[in-house]
Protein backbone atom coordinates (compact mmCIF):
# COMPACT_ATOMS: atom_id res chain seq x y z
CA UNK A 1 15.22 13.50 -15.70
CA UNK A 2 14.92 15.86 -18.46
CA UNK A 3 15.61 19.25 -18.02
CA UNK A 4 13.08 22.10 -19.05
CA UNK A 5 13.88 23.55 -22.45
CA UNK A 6 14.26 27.58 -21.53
CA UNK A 7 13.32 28.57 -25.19
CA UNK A 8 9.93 26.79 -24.80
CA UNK A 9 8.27 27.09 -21.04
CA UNK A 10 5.90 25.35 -19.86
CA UNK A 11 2.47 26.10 -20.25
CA UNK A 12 1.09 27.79 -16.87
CA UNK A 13 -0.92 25.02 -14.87
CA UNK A 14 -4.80 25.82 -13.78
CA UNK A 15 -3.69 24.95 -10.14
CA UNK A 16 -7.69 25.80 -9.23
CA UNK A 17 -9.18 23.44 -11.40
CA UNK A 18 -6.32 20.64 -10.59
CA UNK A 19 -7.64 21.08 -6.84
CA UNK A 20 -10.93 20.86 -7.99
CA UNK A 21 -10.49 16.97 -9.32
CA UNK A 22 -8.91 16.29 -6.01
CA UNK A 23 -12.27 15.24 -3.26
CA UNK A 24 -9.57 15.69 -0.03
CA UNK A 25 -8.61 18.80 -0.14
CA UNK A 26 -12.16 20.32 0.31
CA UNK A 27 -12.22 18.93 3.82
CA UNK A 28 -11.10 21.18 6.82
CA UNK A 29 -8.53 20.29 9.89
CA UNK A 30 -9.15 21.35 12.71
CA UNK A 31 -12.15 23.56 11.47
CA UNK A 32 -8.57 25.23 9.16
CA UNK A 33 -8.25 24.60 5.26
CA UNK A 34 -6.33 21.58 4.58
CA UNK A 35 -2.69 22.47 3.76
CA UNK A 36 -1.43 18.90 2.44
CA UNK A 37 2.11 18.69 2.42
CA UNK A 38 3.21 15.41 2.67
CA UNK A 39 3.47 14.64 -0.79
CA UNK A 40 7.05 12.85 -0.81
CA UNK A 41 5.24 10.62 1.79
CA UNK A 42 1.97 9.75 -0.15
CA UNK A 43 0.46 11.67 -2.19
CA UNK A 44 -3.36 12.49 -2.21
CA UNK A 45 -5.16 10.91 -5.27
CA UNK A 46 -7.59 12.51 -8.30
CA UNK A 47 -11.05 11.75 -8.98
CA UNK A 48 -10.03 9.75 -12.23
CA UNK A 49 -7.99 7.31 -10.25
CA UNK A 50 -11.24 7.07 -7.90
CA UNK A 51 -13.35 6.72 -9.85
CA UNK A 52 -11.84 4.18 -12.57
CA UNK A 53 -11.64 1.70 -9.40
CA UNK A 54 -15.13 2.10 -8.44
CA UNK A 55 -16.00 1.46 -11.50
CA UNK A 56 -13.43 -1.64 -12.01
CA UNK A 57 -15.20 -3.24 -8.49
CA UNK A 58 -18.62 -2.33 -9.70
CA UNK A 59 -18.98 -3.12 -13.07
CA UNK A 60 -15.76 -5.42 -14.36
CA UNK A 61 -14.41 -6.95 -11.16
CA UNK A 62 -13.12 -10.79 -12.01
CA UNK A 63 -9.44 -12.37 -11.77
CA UNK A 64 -7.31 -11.70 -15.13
CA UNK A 65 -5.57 -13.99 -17.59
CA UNK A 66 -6.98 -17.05 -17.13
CA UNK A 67 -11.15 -16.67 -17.16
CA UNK A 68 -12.54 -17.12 -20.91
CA UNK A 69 -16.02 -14.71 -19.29
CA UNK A 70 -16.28 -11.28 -20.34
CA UNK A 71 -15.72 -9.86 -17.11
CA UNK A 72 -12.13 -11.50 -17.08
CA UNK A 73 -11.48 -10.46 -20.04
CA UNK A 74 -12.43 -7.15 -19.47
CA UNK A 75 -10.56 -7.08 -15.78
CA UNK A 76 -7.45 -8.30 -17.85
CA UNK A 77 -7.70 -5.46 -21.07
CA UNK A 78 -7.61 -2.75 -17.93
CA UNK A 79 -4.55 -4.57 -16.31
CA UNK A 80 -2.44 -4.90 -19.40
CA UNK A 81 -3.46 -1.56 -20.81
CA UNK A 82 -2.09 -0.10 -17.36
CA UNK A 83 1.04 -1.82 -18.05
CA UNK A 84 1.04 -0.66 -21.32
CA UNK A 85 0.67 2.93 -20.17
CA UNK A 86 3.20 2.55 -17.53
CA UNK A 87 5.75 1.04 -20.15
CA UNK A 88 4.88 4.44 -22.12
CA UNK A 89 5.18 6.62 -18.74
CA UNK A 90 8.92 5.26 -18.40
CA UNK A 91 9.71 5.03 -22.00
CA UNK A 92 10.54 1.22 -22.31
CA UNK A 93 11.21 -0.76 -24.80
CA UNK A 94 8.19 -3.43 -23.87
CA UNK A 95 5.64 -4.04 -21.87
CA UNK A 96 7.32 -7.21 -21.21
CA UNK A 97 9.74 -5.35 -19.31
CA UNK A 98 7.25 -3.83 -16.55
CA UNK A 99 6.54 -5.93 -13.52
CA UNK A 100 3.97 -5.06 -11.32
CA UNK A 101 4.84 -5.95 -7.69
CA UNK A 102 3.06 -4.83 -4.32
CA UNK A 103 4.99 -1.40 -3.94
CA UNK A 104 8.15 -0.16 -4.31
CA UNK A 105 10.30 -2.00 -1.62
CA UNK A 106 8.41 -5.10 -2.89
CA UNK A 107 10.73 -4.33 -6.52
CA UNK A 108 13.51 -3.76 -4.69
CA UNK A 109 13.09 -6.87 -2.27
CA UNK A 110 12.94 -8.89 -5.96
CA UNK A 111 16.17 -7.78 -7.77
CA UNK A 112 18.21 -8.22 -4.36
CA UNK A 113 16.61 -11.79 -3.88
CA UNK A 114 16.69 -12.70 -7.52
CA UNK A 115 20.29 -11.72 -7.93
CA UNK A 116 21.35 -12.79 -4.51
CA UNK A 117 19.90 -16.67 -6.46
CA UNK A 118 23.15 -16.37 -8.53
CA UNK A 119 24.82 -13.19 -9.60
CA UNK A 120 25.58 -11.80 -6.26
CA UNK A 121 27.90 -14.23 -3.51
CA UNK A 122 30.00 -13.75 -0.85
CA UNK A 123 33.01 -10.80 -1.64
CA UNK A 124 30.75 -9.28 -4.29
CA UNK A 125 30.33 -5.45 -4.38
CA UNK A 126 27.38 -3.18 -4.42
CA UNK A 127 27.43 0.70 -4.36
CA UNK A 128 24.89 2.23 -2.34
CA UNK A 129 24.91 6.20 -1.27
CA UNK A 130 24.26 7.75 2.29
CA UNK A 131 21.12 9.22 1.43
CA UNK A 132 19.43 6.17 0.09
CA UNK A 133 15.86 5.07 1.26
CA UNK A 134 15.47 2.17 3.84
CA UNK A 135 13.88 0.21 1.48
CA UNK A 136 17.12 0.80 -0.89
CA UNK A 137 19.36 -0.24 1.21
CA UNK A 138 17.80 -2.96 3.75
CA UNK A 139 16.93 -5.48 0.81
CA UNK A 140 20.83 -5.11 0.35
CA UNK A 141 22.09 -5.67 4.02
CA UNK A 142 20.20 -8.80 3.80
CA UNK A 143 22.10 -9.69 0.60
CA UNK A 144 25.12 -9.15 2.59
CA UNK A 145 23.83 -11.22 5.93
CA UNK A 146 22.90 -13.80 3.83
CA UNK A 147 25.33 -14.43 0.87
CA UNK A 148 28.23 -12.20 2.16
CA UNK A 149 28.27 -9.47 -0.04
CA UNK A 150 30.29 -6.48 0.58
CA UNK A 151 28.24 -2.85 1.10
CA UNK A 152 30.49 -0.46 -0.55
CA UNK A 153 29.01 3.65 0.08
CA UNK A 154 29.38 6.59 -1.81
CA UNK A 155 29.53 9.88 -0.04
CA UNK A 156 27.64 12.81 -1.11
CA UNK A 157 27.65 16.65 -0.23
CA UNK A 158 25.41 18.26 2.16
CA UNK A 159 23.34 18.95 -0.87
CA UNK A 160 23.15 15.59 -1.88
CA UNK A 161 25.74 16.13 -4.89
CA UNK A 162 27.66 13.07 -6.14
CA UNK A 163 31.56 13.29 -6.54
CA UNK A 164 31.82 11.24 -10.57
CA UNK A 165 35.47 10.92 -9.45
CA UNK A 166 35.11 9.51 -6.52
CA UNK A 167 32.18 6.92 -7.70
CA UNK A 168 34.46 5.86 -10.48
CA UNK A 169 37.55 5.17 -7.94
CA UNK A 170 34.84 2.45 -5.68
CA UNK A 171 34.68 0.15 -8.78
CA UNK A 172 36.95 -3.48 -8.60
CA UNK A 173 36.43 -6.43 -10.57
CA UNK A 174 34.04 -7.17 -7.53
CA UNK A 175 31.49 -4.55 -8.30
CA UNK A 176 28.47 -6.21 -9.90
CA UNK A 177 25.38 -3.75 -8.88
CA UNK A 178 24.98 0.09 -7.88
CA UNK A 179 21.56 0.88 -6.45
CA UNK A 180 21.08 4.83 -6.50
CA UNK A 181 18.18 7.13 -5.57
CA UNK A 182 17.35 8.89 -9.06
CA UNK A 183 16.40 11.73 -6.42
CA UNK A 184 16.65 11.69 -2.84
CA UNK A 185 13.36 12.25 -0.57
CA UNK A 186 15.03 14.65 1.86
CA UNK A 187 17.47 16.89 0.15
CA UNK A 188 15.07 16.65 -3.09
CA UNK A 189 18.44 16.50 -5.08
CA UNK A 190 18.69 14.68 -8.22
CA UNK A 191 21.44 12.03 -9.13
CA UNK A 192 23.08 12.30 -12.98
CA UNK A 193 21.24 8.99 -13.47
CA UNK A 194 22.73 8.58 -17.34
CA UNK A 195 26.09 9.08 -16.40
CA UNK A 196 26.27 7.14 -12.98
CA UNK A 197 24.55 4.58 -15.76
CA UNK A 198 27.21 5.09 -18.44
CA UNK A 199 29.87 4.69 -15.84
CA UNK A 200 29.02 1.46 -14.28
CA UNK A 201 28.66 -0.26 -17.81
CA UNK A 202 31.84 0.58 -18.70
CA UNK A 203 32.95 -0.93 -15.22
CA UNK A 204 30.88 -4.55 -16.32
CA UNK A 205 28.37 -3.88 -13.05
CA UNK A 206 24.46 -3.86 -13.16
CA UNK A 207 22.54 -0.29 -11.98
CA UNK A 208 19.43 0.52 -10.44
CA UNK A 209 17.41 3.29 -9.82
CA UNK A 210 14.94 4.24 -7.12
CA UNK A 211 12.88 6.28 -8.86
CA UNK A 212 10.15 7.00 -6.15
CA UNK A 213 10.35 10.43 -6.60
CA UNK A 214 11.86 11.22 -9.26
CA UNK A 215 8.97 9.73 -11.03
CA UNK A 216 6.54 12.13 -9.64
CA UNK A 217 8.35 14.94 -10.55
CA UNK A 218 9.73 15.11 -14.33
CA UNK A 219 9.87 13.15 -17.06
CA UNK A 220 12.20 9.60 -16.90
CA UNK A 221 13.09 7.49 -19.74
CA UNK A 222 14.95 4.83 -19.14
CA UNK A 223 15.79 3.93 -22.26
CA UNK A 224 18.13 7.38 -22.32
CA UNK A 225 19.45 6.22 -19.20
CA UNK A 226 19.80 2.77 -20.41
CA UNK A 227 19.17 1.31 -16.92
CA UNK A 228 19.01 -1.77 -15.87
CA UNK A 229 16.55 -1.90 -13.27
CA UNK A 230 14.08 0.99 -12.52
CA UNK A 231 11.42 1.15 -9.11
CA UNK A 232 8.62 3.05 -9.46
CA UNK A 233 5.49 3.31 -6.26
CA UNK A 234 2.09 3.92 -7.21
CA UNK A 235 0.86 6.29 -4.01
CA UNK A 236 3.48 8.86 -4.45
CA UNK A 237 2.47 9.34 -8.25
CA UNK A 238 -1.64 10.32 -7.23
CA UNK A 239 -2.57 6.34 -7.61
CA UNK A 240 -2.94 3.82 -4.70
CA UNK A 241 -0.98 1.90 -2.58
CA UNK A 242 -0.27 -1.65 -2.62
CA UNK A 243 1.22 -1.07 -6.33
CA UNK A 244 4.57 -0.69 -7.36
CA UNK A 245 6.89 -1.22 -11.13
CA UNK A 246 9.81 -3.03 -11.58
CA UNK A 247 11.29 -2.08 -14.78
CA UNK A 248 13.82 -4.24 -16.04
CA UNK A 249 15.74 -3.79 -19.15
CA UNK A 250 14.91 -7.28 -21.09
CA UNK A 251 18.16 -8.51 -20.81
CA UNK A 252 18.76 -7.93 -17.36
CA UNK A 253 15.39 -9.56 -16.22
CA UNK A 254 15.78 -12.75 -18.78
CA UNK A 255 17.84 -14.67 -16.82
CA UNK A 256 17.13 -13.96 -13.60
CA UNK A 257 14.76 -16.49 -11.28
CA UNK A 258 11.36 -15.83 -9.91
CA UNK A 259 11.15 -14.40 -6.01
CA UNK A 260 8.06 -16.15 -5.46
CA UNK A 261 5.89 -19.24 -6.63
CA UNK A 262 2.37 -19.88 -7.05
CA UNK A 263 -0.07 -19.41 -10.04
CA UNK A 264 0.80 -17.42 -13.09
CA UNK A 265 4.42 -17.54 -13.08
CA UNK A 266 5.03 -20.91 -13.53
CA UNK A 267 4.83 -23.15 -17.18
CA UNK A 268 4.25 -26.35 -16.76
CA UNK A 269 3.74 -28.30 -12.89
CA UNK A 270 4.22 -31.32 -12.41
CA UNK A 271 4.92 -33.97 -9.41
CA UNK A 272 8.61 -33.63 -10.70
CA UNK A 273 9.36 -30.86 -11.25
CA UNK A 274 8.01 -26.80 -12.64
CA UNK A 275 9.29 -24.72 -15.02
CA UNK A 276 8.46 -21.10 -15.23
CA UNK A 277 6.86 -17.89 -17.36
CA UNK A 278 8.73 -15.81 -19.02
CA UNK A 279 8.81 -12.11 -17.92
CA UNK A 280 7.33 -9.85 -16.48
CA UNK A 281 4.89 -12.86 -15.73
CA UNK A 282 7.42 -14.70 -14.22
CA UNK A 283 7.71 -12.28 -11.51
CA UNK A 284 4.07 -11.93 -10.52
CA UNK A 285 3.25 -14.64 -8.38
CA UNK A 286 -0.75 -14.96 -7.78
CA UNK A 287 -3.77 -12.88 -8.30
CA UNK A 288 -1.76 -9.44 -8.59
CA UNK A 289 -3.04 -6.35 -7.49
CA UNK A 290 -5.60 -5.95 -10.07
CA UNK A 291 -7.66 -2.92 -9.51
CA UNK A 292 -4.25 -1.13 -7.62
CA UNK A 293 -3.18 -1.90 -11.56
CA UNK A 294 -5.68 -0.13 -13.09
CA UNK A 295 -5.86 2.92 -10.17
CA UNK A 296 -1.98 3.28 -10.99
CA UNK A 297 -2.76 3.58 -15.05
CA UNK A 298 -5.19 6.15 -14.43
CA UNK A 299 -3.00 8.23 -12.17
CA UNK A 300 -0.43 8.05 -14.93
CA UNK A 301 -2.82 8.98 -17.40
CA UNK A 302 -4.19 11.92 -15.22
CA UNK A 303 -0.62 13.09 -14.92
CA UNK A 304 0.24 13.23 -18.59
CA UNK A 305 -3.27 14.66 -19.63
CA UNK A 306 -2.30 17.57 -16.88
CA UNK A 307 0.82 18.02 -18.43
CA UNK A 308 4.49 16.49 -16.95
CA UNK A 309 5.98 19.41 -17.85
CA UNK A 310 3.42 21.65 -16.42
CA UNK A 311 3.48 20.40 -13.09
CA UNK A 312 7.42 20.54 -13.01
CA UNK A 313 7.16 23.80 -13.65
CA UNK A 314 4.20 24.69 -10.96
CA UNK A 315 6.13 22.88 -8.27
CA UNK A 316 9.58 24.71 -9.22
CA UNK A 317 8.16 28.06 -8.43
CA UNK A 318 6.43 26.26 -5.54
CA UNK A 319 10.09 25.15 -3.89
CA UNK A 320 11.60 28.79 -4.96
CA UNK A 321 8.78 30.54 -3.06
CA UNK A 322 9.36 28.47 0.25
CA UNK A 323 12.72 28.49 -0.37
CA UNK A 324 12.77 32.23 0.01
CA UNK A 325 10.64 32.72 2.86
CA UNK A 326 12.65 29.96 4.74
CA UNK A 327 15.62 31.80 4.24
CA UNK A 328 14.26 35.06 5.83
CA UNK A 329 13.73 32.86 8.97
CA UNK A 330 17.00 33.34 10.78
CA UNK A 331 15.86 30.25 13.24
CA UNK A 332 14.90 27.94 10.39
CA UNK A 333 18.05 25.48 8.96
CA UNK A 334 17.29 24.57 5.46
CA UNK A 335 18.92 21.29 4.13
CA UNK A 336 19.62 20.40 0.56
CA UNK A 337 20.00 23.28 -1.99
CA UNK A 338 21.21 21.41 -5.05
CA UNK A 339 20.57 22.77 -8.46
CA UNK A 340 17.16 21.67 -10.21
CA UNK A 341 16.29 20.26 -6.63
CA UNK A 342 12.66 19.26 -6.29
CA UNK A 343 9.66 20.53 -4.21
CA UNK A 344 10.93 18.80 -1.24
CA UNK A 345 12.41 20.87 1.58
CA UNK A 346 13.76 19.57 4.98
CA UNK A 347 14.44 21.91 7.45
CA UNK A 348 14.88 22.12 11.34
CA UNK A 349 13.72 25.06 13.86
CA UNK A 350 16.63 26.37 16.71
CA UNK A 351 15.55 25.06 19.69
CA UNK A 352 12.30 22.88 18.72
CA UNK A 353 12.28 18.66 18.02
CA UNK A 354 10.98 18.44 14.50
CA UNK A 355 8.05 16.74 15.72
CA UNK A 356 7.03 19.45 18.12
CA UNK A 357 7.08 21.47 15.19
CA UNK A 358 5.08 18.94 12.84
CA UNK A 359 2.58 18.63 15.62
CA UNK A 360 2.13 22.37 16.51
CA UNK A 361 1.90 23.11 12.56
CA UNK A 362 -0.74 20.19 12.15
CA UNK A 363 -3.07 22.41 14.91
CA UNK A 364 -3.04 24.91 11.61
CA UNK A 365 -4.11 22.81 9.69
CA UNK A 366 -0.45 22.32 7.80
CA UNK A 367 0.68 18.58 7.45
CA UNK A 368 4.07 18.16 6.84
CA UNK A 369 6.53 15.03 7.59
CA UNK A 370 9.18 14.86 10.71
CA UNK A 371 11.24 11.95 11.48
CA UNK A 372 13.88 10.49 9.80
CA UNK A 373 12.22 9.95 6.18
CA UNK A 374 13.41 6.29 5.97
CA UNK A 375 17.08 7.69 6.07
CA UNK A 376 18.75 7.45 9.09
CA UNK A 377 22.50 7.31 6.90
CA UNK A 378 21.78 10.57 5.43
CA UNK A 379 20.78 11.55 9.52
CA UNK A 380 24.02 11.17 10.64
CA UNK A 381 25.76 12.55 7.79
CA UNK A 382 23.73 15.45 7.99
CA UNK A 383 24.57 15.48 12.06
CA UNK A 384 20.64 15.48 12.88
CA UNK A 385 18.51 12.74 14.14
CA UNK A 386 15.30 13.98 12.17
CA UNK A 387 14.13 16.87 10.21
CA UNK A 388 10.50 18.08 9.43
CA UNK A 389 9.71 18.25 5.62
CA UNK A 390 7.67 20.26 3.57
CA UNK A 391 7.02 18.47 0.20
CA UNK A 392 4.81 19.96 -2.71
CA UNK A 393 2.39 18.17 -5.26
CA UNK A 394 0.59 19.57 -8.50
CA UNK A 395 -2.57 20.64 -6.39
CA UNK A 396 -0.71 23.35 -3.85
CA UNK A 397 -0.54 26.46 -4.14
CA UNK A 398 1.50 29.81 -3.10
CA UNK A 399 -1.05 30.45 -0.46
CA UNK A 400 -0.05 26.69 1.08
CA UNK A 401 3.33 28.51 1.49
CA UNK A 402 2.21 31.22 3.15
CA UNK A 403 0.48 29.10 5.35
CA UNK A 404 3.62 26.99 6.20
CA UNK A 405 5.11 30.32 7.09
CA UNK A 406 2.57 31.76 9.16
CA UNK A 407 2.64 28.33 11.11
CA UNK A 408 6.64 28.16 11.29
CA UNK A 409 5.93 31.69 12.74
CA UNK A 410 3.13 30.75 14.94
CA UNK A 411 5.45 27.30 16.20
CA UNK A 412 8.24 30.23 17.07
CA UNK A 413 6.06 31.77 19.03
CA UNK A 414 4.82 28.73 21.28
CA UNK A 415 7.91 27.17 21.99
CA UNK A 416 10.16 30.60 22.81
């Protein structure tokens, strides 16, 4: 992610008229204002990303690529222009290399299969860390079940810092993948994605990046990280769910075989034999998700018209501001402080199950995640078995802060 350039800030974001273009938050809960924040869970979605998909199932509904009727050729314009606008979103090279797939663990569920076909056998290394998502790290243990490849994992700071020393020392002439969180959902902390990158190159392995969040919160080009495989999911970035990217650098998705058959990846059939599309076609079995497609482009769009750089700085002074009031709360434990951390903050309250608190905050009207987060690794190497989590988007606001306090207050009070 690119950092902020201190000699020219941001321009200040018109958080009222961003809430404005967002339909949710004008409802109540539990006759309170909606406080939404359970943004590095899903995120709530704009009017332009409703909207375009009304309109797409309204007016230009048909199946793409194959129709010669002008309402398949207009359903396939919007689908390719959204992967056109992705491929601009993440700075590749091609559209060719952006491959839609049904979410995120979906993209992750293809590279493991697909190199697990051939690359990948039994003895061969990948690098995970402790705090990545389940769906980073399950595709893998079924690598290993299945073809007997080796797990290898790379510790990490209470913080969610990475030791470069240490990750250099875990490569052998085994190592051919490392598949890294670009920024971890719980401790919010960002990885160095271009040298972790840089570093396994030199070392002759493949990386990946889960770029859930990260992608939500800054600006990622993956050509600068020169990547090979980047995951992207659409309901965390404002669109819909049941989308997700695979970006995959042209010559790392070239040779590698399709995950599932059907129509539109294939060449030729015949009763012999098939032969197959080239990418990112190749890699899209079936009717994809067409109008998830489109809702995904327009939540992309929505975010760059707001401003990327904006937003990152709205939600910075969002995570400082609960960051300080947090620490004032001598019976609050915050976890994950790293520099340039995002607005994501997991915390636990003395005395109280996290999802005592994340119930008794709810009756507030303040959602907020507890559980695990889809990272029980990072659980027990934090010595916790869940933690609630307070994660911001571009549409709240310093008064949603307050609010969590007043509730984290209020939660005190009940369970004393």
């Amino acid at each position: 992610m690119n950092a902020q350039n201190a000699l020219s800030p941001a321009p200040a974001l018109d958080v009222e008229a961003v809430r404005a273009e967002f339909p949710i938050l004008s409802r109540e809960a539990y006759g309170k204002p909606l406080v939404y924040l359970d943004n590095a869970a899903s995120a709530q979605k704009p009017r332009a990303v409703i909207d375009v998909m009304s309109r797409a199932m309204e007016y230009s509904y048909a199946n793409v690529h194959r129709g010669l009727h002008l309402l398949s050729n207009e359903a396939t314009a919007a689908f390719e222009d959204a992967r056109k606008t992705v491929a601009q979103f993440l700075n590749a090279a091609s559209e060719d290399e952006i491959v839609f797939t049904a979410g995120g663990t979906d993209a992750f569920n293809l590279v493991a299969y697909a190199l697990g076909a051939g690359e990948i056998g039994e003895a061969d290394e990948i690098i995970l860390s402790l705090m990545e998502h389940h769906s980073n790290i399950v595709p893998w243990h079924l690598l290993r079940e299945r073809k007997g490849a080796v797990l290898k994992w790379l510790d990490v700071s209470e913080d969610g810092e990475i030791d470069l020393d240490a990750y250099r020392g875990m490569f052998t002439e085994r190592t051919k993948l490392v598949a890294l969180s670009h920024m971890s959902n719980v401790l919010g902390a960002p990885t160095p994605a271009k040298e972790l990158a840089r570093i396994a190159r030199e070392r002759g392995a493949k990386i990946l990046f889960d770029g859930c969040q990260a992608g939500v919160h800054g600006t990622v080009d993956v050509q600068d990280i020169d990547c090979d495989f980047y995951v992207l999911t659409g309901h965390k970035l404002y669109g819909p769910t049941g989308i997700g990217v695979l970006y995959g650098k042209k010559a790392a998705l070239d040779p590698l075989p399709p995950f599932k058959g059907g129509g539109e990846m294939i060449d030729t059939v015949t009763t012999d034999g098939v032969t197959y599309n080239d990418p990112p076609h190749r890699f899209e079995a079936g009717t994809p998700p067409i109008l998830e497609a489109i809702g995904l482009g327009a939540a992309l769009r929505w975010m760059q018209d707001t401003g990327l750089d904006a937003i990152a700085a709205h939600e910075a002074a969002l995570r400082d501001h609960a960051l300080e009031e947090l620490a004032r709360l001598n019976f609050v434990r915050v976890y994950g402080r790293a520099a340039d951390k995002a607005p994501i903050v997991a915390f636990t309250m003395e005395g109280a199950h996290p999802h005592d608190v994340s119930a008794i905050l709810d009756r507030t009207g303040v959602a907020v995640r507890a559980g695990h987060h889809c990272a029980q690794p990072l659980m027990a190497h934090l010595g916790v078995s869940a933690t609630s989590r307070a994660s911001f988007a571009a549409y709240n606001t310093h008064a949603d802060v307050e609010a969590l306090i007043a509730g984290l207050h209020k939660t005190r009070q009940m369970l004393s």
